[in-house]
PDB file of N, CA and C in Angstrom:
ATOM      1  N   UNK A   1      -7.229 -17.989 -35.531  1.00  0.00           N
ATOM      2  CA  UNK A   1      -7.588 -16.907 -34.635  1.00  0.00           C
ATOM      3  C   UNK A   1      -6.813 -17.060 -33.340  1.00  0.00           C
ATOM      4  N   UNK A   2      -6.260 -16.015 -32.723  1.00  0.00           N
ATOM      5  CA  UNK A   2      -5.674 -15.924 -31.526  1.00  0.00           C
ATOM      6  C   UNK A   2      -6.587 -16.042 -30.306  1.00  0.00           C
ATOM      7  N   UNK A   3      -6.332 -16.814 -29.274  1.00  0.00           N
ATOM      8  CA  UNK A   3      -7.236 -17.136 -28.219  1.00  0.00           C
ATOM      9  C   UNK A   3      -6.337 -16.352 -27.123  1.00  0.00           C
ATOM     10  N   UNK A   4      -7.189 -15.565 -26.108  1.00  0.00           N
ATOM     11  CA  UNK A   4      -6.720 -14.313 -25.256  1.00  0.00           C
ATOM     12  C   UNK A   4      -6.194 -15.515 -24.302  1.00  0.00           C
ATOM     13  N   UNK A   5      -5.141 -15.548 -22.930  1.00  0.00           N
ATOM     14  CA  UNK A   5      -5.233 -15.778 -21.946  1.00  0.00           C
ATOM     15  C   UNK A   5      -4.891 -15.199 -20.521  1.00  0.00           C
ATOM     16  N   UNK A   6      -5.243 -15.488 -19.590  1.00  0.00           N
ATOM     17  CA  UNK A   6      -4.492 -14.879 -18.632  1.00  0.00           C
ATOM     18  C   UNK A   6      -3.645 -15.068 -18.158  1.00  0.00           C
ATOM     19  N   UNK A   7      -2.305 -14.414 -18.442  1.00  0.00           N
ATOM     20  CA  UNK A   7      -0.832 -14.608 -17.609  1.00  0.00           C
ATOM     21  C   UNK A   7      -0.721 -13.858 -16.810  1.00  0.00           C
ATOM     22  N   UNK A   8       0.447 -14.874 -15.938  1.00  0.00           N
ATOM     23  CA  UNK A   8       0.577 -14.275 -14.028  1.00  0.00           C
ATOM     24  C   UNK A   8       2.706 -14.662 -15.131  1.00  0.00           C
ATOM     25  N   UNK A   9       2.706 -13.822 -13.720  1.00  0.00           N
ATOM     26  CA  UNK A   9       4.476 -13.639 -14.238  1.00  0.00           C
ATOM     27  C   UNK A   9       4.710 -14.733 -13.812  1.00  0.00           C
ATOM     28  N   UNK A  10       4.938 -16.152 -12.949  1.00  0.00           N
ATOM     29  CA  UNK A  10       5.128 -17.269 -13.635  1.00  0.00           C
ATOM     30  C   UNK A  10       5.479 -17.857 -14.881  1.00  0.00           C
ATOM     31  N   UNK A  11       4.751 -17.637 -15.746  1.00  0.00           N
ATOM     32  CA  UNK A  11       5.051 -17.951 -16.874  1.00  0.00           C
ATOM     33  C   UNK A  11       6.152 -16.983 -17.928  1.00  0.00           C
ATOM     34  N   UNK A  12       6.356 -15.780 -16.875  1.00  0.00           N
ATOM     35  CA  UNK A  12       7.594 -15.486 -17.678  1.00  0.00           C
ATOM     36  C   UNK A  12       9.149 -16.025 -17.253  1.00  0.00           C
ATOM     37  N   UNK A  13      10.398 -15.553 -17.897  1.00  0.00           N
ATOM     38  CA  UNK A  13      11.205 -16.617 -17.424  1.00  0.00           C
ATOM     39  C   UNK A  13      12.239 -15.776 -16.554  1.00  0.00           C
ATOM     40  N   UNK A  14      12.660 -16.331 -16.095  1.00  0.00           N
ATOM     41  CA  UNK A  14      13.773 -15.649 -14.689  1.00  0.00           C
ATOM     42  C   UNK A  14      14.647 -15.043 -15.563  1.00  0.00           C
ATOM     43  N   UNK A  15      14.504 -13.867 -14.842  1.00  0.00           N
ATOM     44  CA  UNK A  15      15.742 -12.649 -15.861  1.00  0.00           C
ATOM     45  C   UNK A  15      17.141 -13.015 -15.782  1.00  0.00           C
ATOM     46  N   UNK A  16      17.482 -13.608 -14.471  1.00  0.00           N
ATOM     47  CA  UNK A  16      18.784 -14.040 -13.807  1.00  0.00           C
ATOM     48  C   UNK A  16      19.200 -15.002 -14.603  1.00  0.00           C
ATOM     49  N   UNK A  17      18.147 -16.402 -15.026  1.00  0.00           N
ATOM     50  CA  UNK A  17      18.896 -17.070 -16.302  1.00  0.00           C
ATOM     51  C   UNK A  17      18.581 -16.766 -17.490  1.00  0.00           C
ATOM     52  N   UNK A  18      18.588 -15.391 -17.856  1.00  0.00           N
ATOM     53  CA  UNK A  18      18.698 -15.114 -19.207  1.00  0.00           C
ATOM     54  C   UNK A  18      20.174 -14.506 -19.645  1.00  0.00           C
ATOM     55  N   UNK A  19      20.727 -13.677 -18.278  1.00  0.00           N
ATOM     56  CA  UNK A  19      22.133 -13.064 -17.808  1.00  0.00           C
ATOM     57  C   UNK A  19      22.985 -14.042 -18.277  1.00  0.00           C
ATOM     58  N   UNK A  20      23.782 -13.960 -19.414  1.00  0.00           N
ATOM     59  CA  UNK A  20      25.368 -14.520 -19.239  1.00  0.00           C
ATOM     60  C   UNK A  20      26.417 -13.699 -18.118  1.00  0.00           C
ATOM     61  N   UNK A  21      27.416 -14.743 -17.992  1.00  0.00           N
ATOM     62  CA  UNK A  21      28.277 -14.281 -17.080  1.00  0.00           C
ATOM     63  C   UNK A  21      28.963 -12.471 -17.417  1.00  0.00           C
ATOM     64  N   UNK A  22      29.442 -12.589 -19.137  1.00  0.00           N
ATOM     65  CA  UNK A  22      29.664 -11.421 -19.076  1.00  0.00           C
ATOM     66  C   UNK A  22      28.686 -10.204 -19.344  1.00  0.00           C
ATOM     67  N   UNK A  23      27.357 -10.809 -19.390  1.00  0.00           N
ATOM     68  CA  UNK A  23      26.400  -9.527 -19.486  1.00  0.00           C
ATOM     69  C   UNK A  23      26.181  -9.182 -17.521  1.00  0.00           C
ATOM     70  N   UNK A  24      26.511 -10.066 -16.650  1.00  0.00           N
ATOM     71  CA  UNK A  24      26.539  -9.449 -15.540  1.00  0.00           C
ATOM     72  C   UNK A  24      27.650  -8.633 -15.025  1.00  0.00           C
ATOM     73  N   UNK A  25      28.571  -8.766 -15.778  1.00  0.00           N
ATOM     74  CA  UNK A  25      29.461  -8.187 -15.234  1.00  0.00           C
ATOM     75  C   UNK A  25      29.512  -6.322 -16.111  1.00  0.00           C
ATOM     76  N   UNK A  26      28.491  -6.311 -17.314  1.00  0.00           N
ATOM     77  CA  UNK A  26      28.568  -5.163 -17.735  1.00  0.00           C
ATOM     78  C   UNK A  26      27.199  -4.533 -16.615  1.00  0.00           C
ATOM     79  N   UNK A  27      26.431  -5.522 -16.766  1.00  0.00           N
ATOM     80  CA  UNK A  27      25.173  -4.806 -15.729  1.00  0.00           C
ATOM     81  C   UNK A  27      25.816  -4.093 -14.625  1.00  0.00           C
ATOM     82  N   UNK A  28      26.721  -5.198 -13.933  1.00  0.00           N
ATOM     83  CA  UNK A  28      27.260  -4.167 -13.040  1.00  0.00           C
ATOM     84  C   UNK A  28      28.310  -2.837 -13.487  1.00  0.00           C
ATOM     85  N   UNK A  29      28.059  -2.542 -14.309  1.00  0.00           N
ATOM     86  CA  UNK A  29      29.593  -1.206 -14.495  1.00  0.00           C
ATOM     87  C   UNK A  29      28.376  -0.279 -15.542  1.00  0.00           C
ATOM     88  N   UNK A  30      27.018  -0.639 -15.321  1.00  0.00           N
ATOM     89  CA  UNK A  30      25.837   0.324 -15.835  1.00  0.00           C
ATOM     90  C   UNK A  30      25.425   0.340 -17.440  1.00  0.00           C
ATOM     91  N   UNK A  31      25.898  -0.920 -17.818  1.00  0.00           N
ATOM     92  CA  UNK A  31      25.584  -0.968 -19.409  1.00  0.00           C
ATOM     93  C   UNK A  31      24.380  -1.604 -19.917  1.00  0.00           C
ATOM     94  N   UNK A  32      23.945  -0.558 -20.363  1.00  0.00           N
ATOM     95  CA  UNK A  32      22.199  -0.458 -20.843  1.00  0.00           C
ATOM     96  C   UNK A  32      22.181  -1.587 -21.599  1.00  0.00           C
ATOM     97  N   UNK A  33      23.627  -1.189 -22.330  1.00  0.00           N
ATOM     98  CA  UNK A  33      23.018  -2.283 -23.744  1.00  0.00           C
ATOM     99  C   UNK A  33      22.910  -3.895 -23.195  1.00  0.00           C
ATOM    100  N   UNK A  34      23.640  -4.449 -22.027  1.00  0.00           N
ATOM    101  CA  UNK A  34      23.173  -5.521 -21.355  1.00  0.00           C
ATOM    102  C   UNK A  34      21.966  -5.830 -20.900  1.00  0.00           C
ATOM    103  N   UNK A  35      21.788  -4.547 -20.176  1.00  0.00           N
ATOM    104  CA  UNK A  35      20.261  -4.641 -19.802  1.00  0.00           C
ATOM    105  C   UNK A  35      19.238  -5.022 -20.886  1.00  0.00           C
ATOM    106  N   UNK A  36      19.516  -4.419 -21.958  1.00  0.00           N
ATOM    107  CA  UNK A  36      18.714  -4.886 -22.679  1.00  0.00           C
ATOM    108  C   UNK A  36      18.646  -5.954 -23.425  1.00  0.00           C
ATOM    109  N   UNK A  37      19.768  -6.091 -23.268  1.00  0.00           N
ATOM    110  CA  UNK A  37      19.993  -7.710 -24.310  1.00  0.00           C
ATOM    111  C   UNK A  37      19.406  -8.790 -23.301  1.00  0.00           C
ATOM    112  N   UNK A  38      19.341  -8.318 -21.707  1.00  0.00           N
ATOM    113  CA  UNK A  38      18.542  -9.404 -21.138  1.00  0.00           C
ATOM    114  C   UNK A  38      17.310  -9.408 -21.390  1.00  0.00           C
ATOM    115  N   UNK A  39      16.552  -8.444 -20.932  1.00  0.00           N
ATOM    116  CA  UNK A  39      15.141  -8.238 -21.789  1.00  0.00           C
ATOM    117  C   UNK A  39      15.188  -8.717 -23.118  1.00  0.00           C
ATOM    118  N   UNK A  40      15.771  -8.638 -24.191  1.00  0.00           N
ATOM    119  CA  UNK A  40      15.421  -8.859 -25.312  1.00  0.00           C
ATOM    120  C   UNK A  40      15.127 -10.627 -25.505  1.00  0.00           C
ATOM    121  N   UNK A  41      16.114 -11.025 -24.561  1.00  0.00           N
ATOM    122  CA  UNK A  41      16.234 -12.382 -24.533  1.00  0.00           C
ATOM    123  C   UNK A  41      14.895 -13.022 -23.974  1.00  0.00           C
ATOM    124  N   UNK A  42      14.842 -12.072 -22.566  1.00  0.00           N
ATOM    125  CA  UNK A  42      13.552 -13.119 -21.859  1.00  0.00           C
ATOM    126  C   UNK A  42      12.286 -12.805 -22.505  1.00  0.00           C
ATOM    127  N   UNK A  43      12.207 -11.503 -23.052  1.00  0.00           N
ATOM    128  CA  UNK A  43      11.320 -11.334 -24.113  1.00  0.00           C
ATOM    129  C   UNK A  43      10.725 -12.564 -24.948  1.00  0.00           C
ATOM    130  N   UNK A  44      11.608 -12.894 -25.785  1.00  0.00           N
ATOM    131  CA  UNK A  44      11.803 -13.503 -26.829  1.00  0.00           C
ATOM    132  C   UNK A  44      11.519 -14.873 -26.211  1.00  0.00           C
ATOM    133  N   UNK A  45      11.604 -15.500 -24.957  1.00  0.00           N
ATOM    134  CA  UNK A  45      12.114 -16.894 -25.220  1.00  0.00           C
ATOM    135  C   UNK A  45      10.174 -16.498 -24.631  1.00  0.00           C
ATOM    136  N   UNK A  46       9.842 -15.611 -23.722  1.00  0.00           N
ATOM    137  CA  UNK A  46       8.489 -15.467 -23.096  1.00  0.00           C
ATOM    138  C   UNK A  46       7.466 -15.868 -24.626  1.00  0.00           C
ATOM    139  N   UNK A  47       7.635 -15.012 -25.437  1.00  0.00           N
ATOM    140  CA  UNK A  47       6.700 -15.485 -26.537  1.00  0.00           C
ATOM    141  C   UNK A  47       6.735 -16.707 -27.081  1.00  0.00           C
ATOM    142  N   UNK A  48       8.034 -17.294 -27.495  1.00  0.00           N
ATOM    143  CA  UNK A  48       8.266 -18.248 -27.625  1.00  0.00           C
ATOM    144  C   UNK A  48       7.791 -19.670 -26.888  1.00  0.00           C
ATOM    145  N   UNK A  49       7.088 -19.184 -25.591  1.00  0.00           N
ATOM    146  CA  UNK A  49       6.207 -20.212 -24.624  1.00  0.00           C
ATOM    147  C   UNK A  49       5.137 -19.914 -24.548  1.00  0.00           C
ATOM    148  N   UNK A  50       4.633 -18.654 -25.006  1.00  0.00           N
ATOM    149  CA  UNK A  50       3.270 -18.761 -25.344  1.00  0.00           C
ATOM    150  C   UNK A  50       2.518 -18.224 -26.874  1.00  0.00           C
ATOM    151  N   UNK A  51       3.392 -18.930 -27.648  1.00  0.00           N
ATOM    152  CA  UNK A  51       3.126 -19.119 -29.111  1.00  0.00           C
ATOM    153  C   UNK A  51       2.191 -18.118 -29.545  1.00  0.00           C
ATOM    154  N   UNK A  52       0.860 -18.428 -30.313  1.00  0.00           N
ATOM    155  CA  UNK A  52       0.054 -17.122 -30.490  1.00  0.00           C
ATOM    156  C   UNK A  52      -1.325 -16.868 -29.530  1.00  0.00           C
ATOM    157  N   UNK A  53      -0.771 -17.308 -28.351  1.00  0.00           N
ATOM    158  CA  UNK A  53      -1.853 -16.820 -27.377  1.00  0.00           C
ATOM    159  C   UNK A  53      -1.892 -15.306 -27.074  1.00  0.00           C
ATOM    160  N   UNK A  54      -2.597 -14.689 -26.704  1.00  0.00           N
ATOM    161  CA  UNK A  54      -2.183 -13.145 -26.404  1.00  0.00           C
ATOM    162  C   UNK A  54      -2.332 -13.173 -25.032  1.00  0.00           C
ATOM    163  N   UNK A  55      -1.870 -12.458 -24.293  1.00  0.00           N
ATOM    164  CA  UNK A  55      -1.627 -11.868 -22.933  1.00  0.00           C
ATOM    165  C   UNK A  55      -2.759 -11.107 -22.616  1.00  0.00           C
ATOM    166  N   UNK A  56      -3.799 -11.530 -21.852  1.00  0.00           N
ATOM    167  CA  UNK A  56      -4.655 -10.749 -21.460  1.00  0.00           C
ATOM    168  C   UNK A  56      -4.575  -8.980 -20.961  1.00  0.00           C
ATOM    169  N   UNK A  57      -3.639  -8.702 -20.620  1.00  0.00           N
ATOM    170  CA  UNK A  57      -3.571  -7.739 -19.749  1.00  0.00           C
ATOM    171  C   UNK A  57      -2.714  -7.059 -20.768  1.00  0.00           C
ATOM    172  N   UNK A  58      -2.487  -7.978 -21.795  1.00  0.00           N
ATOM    173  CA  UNK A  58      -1.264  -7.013 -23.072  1.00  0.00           C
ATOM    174  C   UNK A  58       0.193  -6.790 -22.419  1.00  0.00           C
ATOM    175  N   UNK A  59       1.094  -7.498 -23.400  1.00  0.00           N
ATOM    176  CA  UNK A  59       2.415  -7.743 -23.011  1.00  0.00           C
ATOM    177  C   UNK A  59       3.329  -6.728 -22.199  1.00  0.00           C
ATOM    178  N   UNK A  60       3.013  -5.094 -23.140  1.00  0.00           N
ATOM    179  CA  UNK A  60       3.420  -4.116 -22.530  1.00  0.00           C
ATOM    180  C   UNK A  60       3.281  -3.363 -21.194  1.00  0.00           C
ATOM    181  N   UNK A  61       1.886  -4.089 -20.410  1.00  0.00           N
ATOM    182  CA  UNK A  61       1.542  -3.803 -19.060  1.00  0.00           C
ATOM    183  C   UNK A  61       2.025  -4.877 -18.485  1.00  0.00           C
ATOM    184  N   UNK A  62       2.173  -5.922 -18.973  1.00  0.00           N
ATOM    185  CA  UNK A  62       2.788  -7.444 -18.005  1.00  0.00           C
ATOM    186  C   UNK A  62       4.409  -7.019 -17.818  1.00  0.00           C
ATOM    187  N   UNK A  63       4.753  -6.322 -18.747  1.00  0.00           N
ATOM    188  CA  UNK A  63       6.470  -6.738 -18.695  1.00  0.00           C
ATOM    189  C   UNK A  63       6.971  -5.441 -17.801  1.00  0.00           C
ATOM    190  N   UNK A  64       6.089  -4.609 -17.866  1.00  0.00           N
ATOM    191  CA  UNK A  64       6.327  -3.203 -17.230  1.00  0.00           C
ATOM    192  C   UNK A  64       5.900  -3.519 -15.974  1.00  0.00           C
ATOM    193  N   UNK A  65       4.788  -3.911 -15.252  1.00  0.00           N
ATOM    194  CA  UNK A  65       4.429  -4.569 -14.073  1.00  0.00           C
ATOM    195  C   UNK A  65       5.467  -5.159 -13.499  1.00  0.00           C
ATOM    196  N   UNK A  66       6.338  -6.341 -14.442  1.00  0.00           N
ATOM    197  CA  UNK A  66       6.805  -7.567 -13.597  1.00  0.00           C
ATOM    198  C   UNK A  66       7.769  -6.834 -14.037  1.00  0.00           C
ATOM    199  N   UNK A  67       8.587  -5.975 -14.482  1.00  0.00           N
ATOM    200  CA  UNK A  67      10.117  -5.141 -14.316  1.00  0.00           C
ATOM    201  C   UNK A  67       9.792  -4.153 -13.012  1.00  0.00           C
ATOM    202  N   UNK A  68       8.919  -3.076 -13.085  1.00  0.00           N
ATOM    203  CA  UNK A  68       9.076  -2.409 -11.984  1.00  0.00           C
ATOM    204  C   UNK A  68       9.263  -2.487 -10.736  1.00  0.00           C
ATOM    205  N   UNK A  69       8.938  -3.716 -10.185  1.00  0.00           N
ATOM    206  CA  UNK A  69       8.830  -3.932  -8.796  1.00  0.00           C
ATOM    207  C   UNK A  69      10.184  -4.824  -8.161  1.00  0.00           C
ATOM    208  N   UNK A  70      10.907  -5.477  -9.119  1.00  0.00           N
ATOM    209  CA  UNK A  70      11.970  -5.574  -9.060  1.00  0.00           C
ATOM    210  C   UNK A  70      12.904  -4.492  -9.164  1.00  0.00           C
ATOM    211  N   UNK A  71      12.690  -3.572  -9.469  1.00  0.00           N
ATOM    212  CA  UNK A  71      13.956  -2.096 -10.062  1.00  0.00           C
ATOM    213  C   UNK A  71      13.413  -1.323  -8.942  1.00  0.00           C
ATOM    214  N   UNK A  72      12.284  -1.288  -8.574  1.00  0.00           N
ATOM    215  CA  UNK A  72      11.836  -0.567  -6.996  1.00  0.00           C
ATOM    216  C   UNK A  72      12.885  -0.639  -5.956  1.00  0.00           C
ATOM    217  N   UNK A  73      12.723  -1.871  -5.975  1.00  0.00           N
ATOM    218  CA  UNK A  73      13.254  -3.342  -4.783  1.00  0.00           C
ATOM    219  C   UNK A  73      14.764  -2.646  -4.675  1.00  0.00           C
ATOM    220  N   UNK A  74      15.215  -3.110  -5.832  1.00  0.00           N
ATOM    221  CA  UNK A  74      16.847  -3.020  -5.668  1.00  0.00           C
ATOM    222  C   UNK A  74      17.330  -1.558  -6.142  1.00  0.00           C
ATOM    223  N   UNK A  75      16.860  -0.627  -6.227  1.00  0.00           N
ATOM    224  CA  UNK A  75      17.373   0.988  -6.184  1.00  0.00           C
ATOM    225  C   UNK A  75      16.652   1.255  -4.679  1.00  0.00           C
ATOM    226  N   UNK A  76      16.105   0.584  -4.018  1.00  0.00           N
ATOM    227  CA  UNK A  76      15.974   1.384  -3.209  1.00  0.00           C
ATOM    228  C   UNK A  76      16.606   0.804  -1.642  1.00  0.00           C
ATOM    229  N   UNK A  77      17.083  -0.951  -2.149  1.00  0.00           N
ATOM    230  CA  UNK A  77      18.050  -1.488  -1.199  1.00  0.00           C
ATOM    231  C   UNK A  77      19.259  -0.906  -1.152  1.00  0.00           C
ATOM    232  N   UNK A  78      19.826  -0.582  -2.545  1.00  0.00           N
ATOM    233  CA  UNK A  78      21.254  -0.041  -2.925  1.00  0.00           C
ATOM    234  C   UNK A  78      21.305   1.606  -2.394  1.00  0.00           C
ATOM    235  N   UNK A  79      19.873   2.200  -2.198  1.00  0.00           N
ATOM    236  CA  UNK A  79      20.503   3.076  -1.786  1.00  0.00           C
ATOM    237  C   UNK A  79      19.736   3.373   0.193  1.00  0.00           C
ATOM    238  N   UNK A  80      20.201   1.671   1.005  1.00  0.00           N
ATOM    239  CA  UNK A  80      19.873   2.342   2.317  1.00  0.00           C
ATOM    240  C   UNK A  80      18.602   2.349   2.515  1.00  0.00           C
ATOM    241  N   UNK A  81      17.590   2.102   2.014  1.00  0.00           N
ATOM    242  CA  UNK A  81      15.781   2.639   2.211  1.00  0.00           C
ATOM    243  C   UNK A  81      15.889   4.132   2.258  1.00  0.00           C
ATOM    244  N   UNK A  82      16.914   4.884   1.839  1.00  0.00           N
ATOM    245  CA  UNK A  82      16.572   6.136   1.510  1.00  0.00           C
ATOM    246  C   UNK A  82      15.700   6.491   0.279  1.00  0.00           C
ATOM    247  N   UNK A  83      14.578   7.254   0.433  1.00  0.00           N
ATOM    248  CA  UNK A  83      13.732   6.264  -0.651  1.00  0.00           C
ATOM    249  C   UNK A  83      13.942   8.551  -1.171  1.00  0.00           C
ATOM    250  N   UNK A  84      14.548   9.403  -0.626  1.00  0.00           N
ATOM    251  CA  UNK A  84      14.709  10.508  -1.631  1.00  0.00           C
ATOM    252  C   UNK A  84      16.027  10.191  -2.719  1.00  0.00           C
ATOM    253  N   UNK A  85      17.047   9.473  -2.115  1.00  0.00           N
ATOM    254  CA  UNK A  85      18.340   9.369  -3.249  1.00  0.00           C
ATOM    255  C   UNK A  85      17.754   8.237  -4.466  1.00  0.00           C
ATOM    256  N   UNK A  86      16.580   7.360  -3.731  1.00  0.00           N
ATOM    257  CA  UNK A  86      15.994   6.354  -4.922  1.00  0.00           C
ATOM    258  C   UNK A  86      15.400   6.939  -5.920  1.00  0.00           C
ATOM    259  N   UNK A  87      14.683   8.116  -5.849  1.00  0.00           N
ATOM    260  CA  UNK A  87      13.793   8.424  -6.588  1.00  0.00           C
ATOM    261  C   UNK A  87      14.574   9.186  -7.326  1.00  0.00           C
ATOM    262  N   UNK A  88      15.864   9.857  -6.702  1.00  0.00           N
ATOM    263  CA  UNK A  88      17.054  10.857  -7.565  1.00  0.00           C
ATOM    264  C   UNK A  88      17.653   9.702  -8.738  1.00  0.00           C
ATOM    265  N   UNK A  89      18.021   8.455  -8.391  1.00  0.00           N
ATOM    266  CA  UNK A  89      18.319   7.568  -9.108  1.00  0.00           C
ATOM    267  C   UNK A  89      17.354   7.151 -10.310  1.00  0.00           C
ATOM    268  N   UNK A  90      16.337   7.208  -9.801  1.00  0.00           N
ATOM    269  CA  UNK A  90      15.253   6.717 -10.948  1.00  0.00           C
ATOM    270  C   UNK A  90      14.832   7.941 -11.933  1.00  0.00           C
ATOM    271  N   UNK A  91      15.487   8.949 -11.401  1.00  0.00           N
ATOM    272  CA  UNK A  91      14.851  10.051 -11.982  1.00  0.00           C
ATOM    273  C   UNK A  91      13.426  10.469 -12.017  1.00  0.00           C
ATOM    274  N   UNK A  92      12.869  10.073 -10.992  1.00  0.00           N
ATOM    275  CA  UNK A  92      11.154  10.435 -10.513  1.00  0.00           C
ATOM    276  C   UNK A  92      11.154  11.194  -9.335  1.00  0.00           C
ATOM    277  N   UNK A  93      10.080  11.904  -8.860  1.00  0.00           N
ATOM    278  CA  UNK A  93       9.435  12.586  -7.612  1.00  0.00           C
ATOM    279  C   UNK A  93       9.164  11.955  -6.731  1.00  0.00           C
ATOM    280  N   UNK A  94      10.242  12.014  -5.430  1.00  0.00           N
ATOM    281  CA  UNK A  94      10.094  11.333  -4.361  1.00  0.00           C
ATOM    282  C   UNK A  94       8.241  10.979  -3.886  1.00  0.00           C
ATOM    283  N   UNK A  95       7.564  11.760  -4.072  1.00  0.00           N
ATOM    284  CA  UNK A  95       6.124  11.556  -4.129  1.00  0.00           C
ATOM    285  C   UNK A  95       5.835  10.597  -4.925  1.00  0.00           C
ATOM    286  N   UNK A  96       6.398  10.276  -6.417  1.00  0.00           N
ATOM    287  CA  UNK A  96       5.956   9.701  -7.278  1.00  0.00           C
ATOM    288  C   UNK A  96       6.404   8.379  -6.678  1.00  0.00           C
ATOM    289  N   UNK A  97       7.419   7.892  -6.255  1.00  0.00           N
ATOM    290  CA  UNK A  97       8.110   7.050  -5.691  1.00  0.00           C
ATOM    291  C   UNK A  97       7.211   6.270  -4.993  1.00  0.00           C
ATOM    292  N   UNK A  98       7.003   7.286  -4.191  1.00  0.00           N
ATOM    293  CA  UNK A  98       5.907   6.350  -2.967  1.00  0.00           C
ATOM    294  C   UNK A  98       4.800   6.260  -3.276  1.00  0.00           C
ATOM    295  N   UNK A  99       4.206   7.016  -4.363  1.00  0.00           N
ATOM    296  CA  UNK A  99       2.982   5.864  -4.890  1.00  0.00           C
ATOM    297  C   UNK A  99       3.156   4.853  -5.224  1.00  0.00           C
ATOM    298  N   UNK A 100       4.402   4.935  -6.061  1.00  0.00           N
ATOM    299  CA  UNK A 100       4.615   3.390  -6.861  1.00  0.00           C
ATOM    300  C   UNK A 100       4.765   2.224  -5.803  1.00  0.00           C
ATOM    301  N   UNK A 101       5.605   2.532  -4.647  1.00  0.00           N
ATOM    302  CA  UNK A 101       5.697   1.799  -3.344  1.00  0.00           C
ATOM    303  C   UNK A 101       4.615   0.798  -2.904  1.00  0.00           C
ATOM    304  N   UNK A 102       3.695   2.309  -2.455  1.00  0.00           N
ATOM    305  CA  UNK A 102       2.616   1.738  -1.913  1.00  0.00           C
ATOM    306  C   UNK A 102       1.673   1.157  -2.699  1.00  0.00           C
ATOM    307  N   UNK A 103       1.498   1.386  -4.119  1.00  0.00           N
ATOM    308  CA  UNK A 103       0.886   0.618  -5.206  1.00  0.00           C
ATOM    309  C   UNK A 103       1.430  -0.584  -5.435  1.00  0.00           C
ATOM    310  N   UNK A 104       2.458  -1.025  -5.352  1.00  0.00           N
ATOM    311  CA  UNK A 104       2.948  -2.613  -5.405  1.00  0.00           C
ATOM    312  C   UNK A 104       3.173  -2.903  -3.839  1.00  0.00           C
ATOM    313  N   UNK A 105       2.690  -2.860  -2.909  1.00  0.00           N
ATOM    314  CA  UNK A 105       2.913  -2.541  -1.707  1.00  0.00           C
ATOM    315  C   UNK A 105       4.104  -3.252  -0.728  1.00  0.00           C
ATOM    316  N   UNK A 106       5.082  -2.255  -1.265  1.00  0.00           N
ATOM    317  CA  UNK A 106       6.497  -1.939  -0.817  1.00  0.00           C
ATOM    318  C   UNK A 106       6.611  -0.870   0.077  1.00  0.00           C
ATOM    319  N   UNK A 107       5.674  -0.818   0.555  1.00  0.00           N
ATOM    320  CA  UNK A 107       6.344   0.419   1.809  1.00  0.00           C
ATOM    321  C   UNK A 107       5.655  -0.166   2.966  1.00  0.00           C
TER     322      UNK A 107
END
């Protein structure tokens, strides 16, 4: 039987060393498929450290939690704290934006 626990993003693993040199260099020139091969990686090595425990909060709200607030962060450094060209970037409603802001409380 699987025993529930509670994970804090700690226990997931730094996205930065999941990046090979040349998957940063596609990240930078906008290639998804890097992006994802990093996720897929830290994914993978994340379960891999917590064997068949389950994630209290369920993996798909942990990984979406601990991605968003980083992708907040840096679309909205890259573009100036202009937080209307961020939300053009993210493809969301500058309104929507600043909930998310003030919900991880970034503003």
């Amino acid at each position: 039987m699987r025993g529930k626990v509670s994970v804090n993003a700690a226990r997931l693993p730094a996205a930065e060393a999941a990046v090979s040199t040349s998957s940063q260099a596609a990240l930078a020139h906008g290639s998804s498929s890097a992006l994802s091969e990093c996720v897929s990686r830290t994914v993978r090595r994340y379960l891999a450290d917590i064997g068949d425990t389950e994630c209290a909060e369920g993996l798909h709200a942990l990984v979406l939690r601990e991605v968003e607030v980083p992708l907040l962060r840096e679309v909205l450094a890259f573009h100036g704290g202009n937080q209307s060209r961020a939300a053009v970037a993210l493809g969301i409603n500058r309104a929507t934006l600043r909930k998310k802001l003030a919900t991880h409380g970034l503003l």
